[in-house]
N, C-alpha and C. Protein backbone atom coordinates (compact mmCIF):
# COMPACT_ATOMS: atom_id res chain seq x y z
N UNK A 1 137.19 77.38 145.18
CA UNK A 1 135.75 77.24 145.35
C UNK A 1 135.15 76.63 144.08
N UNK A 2 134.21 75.50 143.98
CA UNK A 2 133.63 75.37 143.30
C UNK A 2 132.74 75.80 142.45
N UNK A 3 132.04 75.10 141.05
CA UNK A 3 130.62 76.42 140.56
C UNK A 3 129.42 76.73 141.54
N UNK A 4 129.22 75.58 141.84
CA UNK A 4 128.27 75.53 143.06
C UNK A 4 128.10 76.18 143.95
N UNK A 5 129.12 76.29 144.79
CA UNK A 5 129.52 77.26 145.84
C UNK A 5 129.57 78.60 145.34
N UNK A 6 130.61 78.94 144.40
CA UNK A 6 130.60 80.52 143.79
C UNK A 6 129.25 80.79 143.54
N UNK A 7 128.16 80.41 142.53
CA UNK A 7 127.34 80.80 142.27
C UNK A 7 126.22 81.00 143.32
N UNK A 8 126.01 79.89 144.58
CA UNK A 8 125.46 80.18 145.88
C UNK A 8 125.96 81.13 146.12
N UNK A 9 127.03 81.62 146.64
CA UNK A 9 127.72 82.70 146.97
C UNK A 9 127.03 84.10 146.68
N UNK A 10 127.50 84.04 145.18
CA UNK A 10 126.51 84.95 144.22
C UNK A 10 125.19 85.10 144.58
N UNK A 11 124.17 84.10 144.64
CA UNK A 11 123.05 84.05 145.11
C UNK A 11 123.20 84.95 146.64
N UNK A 12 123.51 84.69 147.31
CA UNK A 12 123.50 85.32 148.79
C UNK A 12 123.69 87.11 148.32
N UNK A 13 124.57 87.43 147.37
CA UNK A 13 125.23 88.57 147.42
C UNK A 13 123.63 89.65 146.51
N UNK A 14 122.99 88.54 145.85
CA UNK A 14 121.99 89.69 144.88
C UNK A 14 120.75 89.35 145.54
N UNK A 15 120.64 88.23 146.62
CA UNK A 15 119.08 88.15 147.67
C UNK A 15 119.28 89.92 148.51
N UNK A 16 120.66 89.99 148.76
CA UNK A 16 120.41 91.32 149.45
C UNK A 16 120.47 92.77 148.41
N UNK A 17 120.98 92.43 147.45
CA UNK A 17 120.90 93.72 146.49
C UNK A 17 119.42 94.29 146.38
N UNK A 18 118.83 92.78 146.09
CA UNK A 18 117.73 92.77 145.50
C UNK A 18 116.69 94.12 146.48
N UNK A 19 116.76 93.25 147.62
CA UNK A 19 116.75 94.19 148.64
C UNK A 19 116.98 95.79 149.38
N UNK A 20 118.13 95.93 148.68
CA UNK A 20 119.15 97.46 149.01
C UNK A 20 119.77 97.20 149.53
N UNK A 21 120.01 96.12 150.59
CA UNK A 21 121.08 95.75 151.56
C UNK A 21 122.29 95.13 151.07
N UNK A 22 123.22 96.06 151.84
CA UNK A 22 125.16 95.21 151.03
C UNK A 22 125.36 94.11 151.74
N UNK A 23 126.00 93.55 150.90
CA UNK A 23 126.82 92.09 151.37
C UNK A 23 127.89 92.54 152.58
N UNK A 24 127.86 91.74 153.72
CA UNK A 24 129.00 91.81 154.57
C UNK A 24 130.19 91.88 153.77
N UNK A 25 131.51 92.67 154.42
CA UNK A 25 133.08 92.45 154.30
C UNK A 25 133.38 92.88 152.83
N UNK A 26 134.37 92.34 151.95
CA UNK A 26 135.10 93.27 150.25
C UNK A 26 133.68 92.82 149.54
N UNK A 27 132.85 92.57 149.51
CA UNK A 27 132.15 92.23 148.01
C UNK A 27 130.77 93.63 148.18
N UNK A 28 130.34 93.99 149.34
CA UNK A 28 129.73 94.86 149.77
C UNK A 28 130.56 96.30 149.75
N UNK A 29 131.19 96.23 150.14
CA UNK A 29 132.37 97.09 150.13
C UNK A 29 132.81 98.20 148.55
N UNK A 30 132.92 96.76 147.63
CA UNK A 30 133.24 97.20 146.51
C UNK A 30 132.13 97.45 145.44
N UNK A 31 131.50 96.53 145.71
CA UNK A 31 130.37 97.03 144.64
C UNK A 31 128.67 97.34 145.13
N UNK A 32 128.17 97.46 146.20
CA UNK A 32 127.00 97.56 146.80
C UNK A 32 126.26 99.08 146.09
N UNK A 33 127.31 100.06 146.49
CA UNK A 33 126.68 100.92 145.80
C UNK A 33 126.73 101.35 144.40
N UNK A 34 127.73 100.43 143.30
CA UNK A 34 127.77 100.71 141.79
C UNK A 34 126.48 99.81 141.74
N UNK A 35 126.11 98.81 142.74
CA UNK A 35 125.20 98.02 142.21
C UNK A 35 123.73 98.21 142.06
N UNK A 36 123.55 99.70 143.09
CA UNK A 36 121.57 100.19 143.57
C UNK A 36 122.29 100.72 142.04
N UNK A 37 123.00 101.90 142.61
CA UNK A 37 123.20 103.07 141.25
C UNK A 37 122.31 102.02 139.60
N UNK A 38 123.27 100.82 139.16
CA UNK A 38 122.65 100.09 137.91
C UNK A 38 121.35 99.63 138.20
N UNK A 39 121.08 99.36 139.22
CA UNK A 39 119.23 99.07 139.00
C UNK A 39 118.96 100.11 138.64
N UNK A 40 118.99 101.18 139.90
CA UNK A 40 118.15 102.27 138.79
C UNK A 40 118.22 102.60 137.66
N UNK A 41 119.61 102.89 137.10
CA UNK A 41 119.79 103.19 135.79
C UNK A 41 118.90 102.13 134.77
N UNK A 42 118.79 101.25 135.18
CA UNK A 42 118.28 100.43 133.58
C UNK A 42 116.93 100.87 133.19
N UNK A 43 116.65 101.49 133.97
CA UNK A 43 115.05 101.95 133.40
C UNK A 43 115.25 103.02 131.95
N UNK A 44 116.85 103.64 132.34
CA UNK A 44 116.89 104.51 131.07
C UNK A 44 117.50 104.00 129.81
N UNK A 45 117.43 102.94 129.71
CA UNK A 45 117.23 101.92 128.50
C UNK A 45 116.17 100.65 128.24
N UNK A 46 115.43 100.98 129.06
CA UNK A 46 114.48 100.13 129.09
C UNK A 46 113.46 100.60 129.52
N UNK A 47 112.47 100.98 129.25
CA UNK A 47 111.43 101.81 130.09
C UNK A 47 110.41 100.64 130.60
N UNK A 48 110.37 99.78 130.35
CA UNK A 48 109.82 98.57 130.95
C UNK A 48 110.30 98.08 132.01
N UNK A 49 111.62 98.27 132.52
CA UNK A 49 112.50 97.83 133.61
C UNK A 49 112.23 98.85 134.85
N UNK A 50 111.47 98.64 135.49
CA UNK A 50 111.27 99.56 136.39
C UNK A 50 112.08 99.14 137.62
N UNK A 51 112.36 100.00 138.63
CA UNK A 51 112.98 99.28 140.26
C UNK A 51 112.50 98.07 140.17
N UNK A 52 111.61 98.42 140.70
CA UNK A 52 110.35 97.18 141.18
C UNK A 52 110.48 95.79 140.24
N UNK A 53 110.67 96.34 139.50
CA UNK A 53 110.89 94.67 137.73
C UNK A 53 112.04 94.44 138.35
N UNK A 54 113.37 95.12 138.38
CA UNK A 54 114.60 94.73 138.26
C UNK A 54 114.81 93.65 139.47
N UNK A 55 114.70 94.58 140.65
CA UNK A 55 114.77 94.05 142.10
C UNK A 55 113.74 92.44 141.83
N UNK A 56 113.13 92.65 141.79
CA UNK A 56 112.13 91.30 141.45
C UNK A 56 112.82 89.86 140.73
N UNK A 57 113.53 90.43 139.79
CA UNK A 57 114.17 89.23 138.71
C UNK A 57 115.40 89.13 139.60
N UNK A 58 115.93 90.07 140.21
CA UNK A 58 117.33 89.82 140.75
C UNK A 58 117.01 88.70 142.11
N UNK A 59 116.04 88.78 142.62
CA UNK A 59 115.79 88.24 143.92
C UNK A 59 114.95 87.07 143.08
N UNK A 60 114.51 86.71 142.05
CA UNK A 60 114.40 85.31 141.32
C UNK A 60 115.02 84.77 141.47
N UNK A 61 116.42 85.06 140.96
CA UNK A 61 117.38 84.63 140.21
C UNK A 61 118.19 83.80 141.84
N UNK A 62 118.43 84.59 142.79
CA UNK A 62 118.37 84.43 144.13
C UNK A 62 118.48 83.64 144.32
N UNK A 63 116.72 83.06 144.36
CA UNK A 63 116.33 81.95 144.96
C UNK A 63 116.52 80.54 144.00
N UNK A 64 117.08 80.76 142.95
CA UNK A 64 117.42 79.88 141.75
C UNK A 64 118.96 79.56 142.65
N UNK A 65 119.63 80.59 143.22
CA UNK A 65 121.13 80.34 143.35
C UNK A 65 121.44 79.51 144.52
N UNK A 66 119.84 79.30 145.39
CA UNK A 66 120.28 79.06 146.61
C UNK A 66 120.96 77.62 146.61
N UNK A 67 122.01 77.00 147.66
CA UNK A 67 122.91 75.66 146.93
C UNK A 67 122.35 75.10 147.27
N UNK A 68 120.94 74.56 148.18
CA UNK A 68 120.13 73.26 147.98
C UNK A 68 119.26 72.97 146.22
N UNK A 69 119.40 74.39 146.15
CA UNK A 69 118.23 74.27 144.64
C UNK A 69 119.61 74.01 143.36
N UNK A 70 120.96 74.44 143.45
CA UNK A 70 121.75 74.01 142.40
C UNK A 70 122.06 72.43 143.19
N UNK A 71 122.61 72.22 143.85
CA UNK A 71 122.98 70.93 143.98
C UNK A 71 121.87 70.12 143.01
N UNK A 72 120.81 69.99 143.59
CA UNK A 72 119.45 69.44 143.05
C UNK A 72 119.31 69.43 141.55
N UNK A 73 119.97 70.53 140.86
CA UNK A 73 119.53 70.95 139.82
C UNK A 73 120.84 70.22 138.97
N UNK A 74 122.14 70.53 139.48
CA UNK A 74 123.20 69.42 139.04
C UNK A 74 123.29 68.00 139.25
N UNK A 75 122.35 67.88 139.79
CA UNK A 75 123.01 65.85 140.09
C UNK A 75 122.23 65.36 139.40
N UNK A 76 121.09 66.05 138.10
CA UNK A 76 120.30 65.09 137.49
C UNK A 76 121.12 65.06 136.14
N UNK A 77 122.69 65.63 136.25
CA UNK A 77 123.77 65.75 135.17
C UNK A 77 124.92 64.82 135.65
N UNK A 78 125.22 63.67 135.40
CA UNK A 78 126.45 63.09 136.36
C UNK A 78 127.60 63.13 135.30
N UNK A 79 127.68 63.78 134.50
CA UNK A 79 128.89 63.96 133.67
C UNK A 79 129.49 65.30 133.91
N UNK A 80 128.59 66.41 134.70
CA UNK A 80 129.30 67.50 135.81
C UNK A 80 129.46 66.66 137.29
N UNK A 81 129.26 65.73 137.40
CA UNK A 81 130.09 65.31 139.19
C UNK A 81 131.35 64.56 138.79
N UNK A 82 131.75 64.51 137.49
CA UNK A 82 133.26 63.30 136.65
C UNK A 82 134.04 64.80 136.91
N UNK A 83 135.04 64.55 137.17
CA UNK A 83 136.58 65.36 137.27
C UNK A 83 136.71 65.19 135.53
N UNK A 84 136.84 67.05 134.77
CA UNK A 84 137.58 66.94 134.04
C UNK A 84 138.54 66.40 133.65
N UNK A 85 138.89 66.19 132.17
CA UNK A 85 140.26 65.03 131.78
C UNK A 85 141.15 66.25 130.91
N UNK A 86 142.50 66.00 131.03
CA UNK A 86 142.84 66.63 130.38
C UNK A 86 142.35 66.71 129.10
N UNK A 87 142.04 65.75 128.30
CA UNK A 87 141.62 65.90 126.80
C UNK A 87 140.36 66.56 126.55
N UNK A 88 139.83 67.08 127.66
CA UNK A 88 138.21 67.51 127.66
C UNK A 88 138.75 69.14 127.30
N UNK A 89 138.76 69.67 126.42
CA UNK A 89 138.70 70.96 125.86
C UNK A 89 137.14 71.84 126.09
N UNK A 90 137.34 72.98 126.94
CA UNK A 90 136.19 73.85 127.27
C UNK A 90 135.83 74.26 125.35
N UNK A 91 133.94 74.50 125.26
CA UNK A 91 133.80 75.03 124.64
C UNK A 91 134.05 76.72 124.98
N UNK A 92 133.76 77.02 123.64
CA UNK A 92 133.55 79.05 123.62
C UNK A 92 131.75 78.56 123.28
N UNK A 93 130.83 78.92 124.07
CA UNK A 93 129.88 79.54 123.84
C UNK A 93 128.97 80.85 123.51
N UNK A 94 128.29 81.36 122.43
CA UNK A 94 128.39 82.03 121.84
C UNK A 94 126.76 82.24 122.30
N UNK A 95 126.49 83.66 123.08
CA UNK A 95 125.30 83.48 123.43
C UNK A 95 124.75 84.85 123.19
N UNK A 96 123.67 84.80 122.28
CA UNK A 96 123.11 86.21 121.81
C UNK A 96 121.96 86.30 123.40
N UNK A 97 121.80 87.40 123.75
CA UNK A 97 120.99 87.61 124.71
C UNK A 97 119.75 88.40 124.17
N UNK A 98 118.35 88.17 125.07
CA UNK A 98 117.16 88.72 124.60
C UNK A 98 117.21 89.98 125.61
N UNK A 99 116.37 90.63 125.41
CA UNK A 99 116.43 92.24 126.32
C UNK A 99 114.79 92.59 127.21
N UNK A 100 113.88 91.56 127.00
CA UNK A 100 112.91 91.49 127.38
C UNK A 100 112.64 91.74 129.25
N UNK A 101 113.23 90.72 129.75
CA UNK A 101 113.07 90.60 131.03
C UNK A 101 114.56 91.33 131.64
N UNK A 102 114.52 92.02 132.54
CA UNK A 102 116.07 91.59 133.62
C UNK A 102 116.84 90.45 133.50
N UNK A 103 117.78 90.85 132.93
CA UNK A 103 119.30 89.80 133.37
C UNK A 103 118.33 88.10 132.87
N UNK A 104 117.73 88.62 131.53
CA UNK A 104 117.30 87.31 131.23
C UNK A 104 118.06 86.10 131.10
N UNK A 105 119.57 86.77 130.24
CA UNK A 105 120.51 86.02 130.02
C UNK A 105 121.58 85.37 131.02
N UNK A 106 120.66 85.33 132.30
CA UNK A 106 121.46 84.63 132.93
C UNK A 106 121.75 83.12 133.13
N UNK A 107 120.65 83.04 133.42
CA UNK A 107 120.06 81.20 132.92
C UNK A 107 121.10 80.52 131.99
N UNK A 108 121.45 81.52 130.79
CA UNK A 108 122.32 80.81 129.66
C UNK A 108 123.92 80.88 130.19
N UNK A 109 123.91 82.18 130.78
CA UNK A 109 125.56 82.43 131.56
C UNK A 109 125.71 81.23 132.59
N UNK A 110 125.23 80.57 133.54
CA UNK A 110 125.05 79.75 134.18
C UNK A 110 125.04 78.31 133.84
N UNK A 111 124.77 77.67 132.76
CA UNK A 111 124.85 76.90 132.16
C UNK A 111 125.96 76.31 131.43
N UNK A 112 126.04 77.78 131.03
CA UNK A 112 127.66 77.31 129.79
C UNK A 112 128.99 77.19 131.25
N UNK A 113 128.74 78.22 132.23
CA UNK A 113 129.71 78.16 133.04
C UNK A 113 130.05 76.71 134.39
N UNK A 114 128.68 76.25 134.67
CA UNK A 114 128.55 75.57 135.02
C UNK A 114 128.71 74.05 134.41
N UNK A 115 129.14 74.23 133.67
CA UNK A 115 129.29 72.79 132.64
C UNK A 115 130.83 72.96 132.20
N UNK A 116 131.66 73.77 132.85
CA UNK A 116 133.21 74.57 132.38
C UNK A 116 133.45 74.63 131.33
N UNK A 117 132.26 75.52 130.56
CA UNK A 117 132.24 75.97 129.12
C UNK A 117 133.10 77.32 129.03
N UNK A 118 133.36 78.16 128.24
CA UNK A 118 133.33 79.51 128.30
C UNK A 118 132.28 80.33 127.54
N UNK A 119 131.97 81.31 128.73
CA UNK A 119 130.60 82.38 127.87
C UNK A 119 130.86 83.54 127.32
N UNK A 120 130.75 83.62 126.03
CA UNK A 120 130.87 84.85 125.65
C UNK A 120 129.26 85.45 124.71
N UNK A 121 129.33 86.38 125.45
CA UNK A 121 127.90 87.05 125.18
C UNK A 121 127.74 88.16 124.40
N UNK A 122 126.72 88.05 124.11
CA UNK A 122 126.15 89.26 122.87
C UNK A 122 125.14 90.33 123.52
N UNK A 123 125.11 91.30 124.22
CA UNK A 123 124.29 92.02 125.03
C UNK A 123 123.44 92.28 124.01
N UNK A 124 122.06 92.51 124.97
CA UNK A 124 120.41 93.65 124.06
C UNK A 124 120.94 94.51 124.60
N UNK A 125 121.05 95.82 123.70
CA UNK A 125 120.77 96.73 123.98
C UNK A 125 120.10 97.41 125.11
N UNK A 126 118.50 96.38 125.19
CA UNK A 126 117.65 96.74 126.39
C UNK A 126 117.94 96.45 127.60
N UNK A 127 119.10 95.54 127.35
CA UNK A 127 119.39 95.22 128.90
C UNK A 127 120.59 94.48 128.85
N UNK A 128 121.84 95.91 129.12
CA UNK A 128 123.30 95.92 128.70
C UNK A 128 123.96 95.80 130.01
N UNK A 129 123.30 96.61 131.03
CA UNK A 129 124.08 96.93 132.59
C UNK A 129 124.41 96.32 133.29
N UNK A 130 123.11 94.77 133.84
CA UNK A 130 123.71 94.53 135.08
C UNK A 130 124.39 93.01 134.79
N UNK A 131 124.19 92.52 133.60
CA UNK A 131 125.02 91.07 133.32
C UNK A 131 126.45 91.48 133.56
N UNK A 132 126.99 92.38 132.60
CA UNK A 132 128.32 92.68 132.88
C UNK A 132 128.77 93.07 134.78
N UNK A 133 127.91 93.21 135.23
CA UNK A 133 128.43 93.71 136.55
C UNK A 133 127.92 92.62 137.35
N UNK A 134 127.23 91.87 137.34
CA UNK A 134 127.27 90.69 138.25
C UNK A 134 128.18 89.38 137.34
N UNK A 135 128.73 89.40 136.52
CA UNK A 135 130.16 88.60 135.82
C UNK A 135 130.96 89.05 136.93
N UNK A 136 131.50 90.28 136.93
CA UNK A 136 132.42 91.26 137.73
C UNK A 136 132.65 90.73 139.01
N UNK A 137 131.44 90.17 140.00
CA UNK A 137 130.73 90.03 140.79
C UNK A 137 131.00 88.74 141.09
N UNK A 138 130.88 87.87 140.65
CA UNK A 138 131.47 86.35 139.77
C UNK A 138 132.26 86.22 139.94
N UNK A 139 133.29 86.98 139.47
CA UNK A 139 134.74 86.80 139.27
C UNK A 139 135.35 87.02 140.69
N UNK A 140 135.04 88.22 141.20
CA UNK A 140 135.19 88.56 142.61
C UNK A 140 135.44 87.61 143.26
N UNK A 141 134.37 86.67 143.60
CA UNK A 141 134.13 85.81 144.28
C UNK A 141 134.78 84.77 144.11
N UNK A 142 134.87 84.18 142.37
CA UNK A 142 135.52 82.95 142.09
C UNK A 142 136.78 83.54 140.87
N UNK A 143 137.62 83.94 141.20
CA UNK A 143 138.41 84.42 140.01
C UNK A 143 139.00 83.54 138.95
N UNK A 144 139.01 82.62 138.98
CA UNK A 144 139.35 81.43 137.54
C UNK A 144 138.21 81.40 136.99
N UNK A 145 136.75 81.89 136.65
CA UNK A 145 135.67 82.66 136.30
C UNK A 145 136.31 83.55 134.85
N UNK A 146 137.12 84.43 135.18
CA UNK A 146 137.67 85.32 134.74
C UNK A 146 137.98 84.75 133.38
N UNK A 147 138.69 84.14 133.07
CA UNK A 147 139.37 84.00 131.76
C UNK A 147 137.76 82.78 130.65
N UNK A 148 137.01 82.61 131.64
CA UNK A 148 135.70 81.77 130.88
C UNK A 148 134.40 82.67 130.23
N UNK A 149 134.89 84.13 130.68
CA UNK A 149 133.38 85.18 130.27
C UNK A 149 133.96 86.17 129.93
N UNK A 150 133.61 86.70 128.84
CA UNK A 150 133.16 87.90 127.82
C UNK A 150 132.26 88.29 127.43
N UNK A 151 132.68 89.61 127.30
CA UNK A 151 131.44 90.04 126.83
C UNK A 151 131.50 90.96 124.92
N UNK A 152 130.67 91.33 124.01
CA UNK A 152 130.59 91.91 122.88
C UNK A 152 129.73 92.88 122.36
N UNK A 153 129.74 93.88 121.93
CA UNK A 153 128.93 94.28 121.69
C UNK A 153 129.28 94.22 119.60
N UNK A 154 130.18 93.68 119.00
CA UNK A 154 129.96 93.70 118.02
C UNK A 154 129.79 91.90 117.50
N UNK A 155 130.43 91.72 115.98
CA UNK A 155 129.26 90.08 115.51
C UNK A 155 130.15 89.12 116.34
N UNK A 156 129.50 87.96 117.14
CA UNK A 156 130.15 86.91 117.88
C UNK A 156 131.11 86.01 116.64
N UNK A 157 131.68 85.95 117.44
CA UNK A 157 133.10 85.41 116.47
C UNK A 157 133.69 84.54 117.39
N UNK A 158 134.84 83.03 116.52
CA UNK A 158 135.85 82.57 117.39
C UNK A 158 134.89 81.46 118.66
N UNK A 159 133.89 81.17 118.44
CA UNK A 159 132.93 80.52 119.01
C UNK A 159 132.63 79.30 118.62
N UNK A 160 132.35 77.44 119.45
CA UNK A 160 132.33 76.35 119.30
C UNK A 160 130.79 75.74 119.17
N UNK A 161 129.92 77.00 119.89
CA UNK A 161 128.14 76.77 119.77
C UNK A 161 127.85 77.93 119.90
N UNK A 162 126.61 77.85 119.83
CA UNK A 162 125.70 79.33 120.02
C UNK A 162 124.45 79.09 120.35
N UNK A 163 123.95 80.06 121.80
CA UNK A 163 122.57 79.57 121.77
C UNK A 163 122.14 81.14 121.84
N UNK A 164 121.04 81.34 121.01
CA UNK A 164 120.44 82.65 120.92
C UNK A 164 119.02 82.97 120.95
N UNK A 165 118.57 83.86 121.50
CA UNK A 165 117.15 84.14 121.65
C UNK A 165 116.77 85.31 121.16
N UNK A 166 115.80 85.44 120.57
CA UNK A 166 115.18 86.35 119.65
C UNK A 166 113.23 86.29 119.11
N UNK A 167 112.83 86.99 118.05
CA UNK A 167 111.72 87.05 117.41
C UNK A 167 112.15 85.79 116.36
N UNK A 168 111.07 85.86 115.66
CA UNK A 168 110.71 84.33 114.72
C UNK A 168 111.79 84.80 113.19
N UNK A 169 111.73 86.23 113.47
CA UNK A 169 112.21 86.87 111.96
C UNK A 169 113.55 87.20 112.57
N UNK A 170 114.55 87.18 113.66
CA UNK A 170 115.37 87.12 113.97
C UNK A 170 115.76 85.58 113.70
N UNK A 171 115.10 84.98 114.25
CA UNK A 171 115.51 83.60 114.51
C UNK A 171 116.21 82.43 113.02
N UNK A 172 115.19 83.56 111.87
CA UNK A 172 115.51 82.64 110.62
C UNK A 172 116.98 83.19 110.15
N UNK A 173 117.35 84.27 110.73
CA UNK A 173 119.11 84.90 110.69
C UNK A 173 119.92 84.29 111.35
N UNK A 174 119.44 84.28 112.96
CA UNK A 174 120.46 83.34 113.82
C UNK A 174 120.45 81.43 112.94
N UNK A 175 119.60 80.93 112.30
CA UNK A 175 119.36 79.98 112.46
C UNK A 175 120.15 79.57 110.55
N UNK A 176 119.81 80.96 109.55
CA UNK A 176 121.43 80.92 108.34
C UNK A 176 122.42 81.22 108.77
N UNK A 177 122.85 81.88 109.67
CA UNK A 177 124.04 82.40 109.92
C UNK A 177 124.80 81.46 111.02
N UNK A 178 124.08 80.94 112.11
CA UNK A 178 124.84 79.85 112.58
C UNK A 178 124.69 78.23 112.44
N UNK A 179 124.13 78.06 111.30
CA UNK A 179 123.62 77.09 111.05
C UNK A 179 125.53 75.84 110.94
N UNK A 180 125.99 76.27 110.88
CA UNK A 180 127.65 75.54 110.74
C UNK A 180 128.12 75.01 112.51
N UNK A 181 127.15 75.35 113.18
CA UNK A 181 127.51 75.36 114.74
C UNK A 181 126.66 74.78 115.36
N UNK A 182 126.99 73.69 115.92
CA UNK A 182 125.61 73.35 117.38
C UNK A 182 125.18 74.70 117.98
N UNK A 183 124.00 74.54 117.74
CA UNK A 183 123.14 75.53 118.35
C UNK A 183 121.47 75.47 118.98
N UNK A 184 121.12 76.51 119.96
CA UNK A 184 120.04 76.32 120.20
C UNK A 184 119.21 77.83 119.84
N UNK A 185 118.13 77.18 119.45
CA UNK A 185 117.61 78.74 118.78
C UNK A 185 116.31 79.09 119.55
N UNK A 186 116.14 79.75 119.80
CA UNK A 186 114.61 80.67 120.78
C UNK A 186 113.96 81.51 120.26
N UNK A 187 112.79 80.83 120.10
CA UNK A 187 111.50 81.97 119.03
C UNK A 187 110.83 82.38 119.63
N UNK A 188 110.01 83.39 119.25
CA UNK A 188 108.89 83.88 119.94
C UNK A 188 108.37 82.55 120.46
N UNK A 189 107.46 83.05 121.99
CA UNK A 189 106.56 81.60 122.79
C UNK A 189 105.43 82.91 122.94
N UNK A 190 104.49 82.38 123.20
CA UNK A 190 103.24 82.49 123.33
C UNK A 190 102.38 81.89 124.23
N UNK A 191 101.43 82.50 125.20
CA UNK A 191 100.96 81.86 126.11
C UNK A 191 99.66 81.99 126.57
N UNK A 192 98.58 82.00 127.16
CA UNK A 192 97.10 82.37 127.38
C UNK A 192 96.94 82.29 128.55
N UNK A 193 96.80 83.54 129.15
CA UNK A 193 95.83 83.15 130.51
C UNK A 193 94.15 83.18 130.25
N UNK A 194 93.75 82.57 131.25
CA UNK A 194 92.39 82.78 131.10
C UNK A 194 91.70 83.28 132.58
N UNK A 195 90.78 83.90 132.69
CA UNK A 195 90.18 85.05 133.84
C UNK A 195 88.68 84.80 133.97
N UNK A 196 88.64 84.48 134.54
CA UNK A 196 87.30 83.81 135.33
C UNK A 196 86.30 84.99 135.64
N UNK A 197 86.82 85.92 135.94
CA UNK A 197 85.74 87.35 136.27
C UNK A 197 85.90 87.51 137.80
N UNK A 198 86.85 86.62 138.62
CA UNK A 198 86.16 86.93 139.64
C UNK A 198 87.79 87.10 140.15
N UNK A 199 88.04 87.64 139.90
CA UNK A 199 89.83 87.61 140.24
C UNK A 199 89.77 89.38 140.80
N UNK A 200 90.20 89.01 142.17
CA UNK A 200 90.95 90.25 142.77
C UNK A 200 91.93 91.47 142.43
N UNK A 201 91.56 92.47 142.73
CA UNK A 201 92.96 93.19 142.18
C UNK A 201 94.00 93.07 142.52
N UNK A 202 94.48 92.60 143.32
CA UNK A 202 95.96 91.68 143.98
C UNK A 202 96.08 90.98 143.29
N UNK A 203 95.04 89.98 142.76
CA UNK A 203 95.76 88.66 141.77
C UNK A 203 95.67 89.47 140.34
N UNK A 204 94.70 90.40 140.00
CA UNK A 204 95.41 90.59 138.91
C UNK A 204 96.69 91.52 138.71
């Protein structure tokens, strides 16, 4: 199976998590119920992560997976539609994760994997649970997956780039410390809404 396909795949399997509902046949089977069990749990490392947050980002992420929206999203890359060469050596990507949102760090897992990088990740604390278990999930589905993702909880090491996200006073650490490495660095963003007065309590 392709990335495309696996990761659609994937997509199909967390539109129904998102939900409560298991995946038909072994992938429902095996992990449907470790998988409600970790939504709920993340609230007890995150008190910002509520059901309601989690389920929400997971069924984002979803509709990100569906394969009309990756196809679309790969063909504006035509150096992923070229057949690897033998001399093309996978990077190790080295990816510190932020803890802010749900399974923020997926976007970056997706990327490095989708480009037949390898990901190896740096968990938040705030949000340790469900990356590792939808990798798992991943693998299931596409098992040559397997030997391209890791995970760490101590300093990333043995790595070809690094892309990391953090605060501005994090960022000037990630940005001495991996400064020897292609890298991409993520600072605080900042944003404004503005409220007219006449906004509903639904919209707000």
């Amino acid at each position: 199976m392709d990335g495309v396909n696996a990761f659609a795949a994937l997509g199909d399997f967390l539109s129904l998590e998102a939900m409560g509902q298991p995946a038909a046949g072994a992938l429902g089977d095996k992990f449907h119920e470790r998988f409600q069990e970790t939504i709920k749990a993340c609230f007890r490392y995150n008190g910002w992560f509520t059901e309601v947050n989690v389920r929400q980002a997971l069924a984002s992420i979803a509709e990100m997976l569906q394969k009309e929206n990756l196809e679309k999203w790969t063909s504006a890359y035509p150096l992923l539609q070229q057949p690897a060469t033998n001399s093309q050596q996978p990077a190790t990507v080295g990816v510190i994760m932020a803890g802010n949102i749900p399974v923020v760090g997926f976007h970056d897992l997706i990327c490095v994997l989708i480009s037949g990088n390898k990901f190896k990740g740096k968990l938040s604390s705030d949000d340790k649970l469900l990356m590792p278990l939808i990798a798992e999930v991943l693998v299931a589905i596409e098992p040559r997956f397997k030997e391209n993702i890791s995970f760490t909880e101590n300093k990333l090491e043995g790595m070809n780039a690094v892309i990391a996200t953090g605060s501005n006073n994090s960022a000037r650490y990630f940005e001495h410390y991996f400064s020897k490495y292609p890298h991409i660095i993520r600072k605080n963003r900042n944003s404004v809404g503005v409220l007219g007065g006449e906004e509903s309590e639904e919209e707000l």
